[in-house]
C-alpha atoms as a PDB file:
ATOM      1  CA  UNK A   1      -7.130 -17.448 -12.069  1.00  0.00           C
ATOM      2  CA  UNK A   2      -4.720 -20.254 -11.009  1.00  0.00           C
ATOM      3  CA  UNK A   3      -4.212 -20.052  -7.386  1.00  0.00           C
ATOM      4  CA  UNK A   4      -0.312 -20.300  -6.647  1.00  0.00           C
ATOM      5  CA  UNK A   5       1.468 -22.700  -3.848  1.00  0.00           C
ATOM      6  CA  UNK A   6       4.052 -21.892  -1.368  1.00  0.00           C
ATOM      7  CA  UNK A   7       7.265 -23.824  -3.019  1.00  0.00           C
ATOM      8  CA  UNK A   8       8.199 -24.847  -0.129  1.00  0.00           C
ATOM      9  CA  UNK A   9       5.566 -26.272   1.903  1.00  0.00           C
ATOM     10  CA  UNK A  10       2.838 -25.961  -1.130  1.00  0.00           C
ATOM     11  CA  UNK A  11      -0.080 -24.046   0.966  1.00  0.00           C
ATOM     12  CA  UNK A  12      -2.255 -21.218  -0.328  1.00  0.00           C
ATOM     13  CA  UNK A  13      -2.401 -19.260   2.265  1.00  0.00           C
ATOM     14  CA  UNK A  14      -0.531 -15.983   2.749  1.00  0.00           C
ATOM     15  CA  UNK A  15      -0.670 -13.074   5.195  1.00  0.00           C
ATOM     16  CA  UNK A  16       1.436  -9.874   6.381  1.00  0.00           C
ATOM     17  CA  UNK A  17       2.868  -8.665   8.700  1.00  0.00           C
ATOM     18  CA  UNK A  18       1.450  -5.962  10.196  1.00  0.00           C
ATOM     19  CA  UNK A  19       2.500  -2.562  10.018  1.00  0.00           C
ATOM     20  CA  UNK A  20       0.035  -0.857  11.898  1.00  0.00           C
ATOM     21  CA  UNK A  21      -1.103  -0.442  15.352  1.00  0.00           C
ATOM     22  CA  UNK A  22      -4.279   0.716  16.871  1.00  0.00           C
ATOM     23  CA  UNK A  23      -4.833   3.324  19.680  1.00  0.00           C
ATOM     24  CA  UNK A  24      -7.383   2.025  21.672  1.00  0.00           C
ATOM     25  CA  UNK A  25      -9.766   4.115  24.463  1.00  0.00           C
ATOM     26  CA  UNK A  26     -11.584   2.207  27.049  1.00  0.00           C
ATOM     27  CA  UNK A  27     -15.611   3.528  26.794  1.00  0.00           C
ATOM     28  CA  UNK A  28     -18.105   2.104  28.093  1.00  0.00           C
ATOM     29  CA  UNK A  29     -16.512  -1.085  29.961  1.00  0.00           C
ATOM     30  CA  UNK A  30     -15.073  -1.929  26.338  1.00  0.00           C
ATOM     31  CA  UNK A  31     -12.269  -0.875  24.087  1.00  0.00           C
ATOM     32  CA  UNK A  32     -12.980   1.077  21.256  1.00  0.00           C
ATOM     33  CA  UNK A  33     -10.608   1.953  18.470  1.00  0.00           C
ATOM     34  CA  UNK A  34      -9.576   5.980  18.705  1.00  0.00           C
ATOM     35  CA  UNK A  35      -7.269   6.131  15.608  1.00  0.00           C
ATOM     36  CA  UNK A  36      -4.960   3.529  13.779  1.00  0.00           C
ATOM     37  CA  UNK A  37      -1.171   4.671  13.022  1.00  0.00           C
ATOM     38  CA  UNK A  38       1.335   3.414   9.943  1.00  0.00           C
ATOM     39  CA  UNK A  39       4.623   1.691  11.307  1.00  0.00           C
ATOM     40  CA  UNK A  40       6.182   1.900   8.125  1.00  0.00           C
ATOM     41  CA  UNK A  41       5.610   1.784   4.239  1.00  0.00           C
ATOM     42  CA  UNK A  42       7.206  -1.638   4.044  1.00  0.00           C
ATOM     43  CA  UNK A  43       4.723  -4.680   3.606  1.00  0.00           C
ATOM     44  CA  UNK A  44       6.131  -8.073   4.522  1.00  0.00           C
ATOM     45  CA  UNK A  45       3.999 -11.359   3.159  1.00  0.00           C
ATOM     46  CA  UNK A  46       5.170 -14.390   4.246  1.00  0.00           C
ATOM     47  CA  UNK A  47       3.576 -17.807   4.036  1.00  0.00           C
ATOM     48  CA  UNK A  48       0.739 -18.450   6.734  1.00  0.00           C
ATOM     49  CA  UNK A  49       2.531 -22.179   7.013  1.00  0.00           C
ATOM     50  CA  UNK A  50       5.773 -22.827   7.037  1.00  0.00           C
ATOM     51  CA  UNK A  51       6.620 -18.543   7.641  1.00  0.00           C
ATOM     52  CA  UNK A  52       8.783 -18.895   4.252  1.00  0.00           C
ATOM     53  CA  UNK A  53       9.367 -14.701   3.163  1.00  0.00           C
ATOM     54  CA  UNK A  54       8.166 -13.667  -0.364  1.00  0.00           C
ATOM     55  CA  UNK A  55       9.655 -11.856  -2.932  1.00  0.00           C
ATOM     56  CA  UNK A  56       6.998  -9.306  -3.540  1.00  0.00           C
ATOM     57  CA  UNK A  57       9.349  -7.369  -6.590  1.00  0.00           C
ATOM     58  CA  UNK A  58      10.666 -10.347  -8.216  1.00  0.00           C
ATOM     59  CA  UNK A  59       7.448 -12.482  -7.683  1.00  0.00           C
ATOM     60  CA  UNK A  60       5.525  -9.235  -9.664  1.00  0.00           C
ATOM     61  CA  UNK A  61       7.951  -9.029 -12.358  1.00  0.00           C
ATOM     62  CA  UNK A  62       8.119 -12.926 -12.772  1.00  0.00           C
ATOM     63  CA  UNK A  63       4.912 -13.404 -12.693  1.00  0.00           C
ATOM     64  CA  UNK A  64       5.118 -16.372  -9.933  1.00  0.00           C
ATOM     65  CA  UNK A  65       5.779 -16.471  -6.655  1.00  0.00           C
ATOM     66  CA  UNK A  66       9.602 -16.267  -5.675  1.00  0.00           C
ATOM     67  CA  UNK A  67      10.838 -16.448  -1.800  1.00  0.00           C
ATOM     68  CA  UNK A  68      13.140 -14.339  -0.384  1.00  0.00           C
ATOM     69  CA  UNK A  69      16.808 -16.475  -0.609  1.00  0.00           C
ATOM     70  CA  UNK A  70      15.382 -19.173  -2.630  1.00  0.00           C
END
């Protein structure tokens, strides 16, 4: 599978943003993770680079990836 390239800055990498945060107990003289909790439904995934937003519907229906107001 062809690995595809932020159009703007051309990297491969890609991450989200996170939706989630974690409820954390001290135990122990550590932190240990109690339960996690859902901020939303939403996913955001932006370019690890440059921070450019994709498109997730259009980029699925195109087939490519598309950024957000390009």
């Amino acid at each position: 599978m062809k690995k595809l390239q932020c159009p703007r800055c051309g990297s491969e990498s890609f991450v989200t943003d996170p939706n989630r945060y974690d409820l954390l107990e001290f135990v122990d003289g550590d932190f240990q993770i109690e339960k996690s909790e859902f901020i939303n439904d939403e996913c955001r995934i932006f370019c690890r680079e440059c921070g450019a937003d994709v498109n997730l519907t259009a980029s699925i229906q195109r087939k490519k990836l598309i950024l957000v107001n390009s």
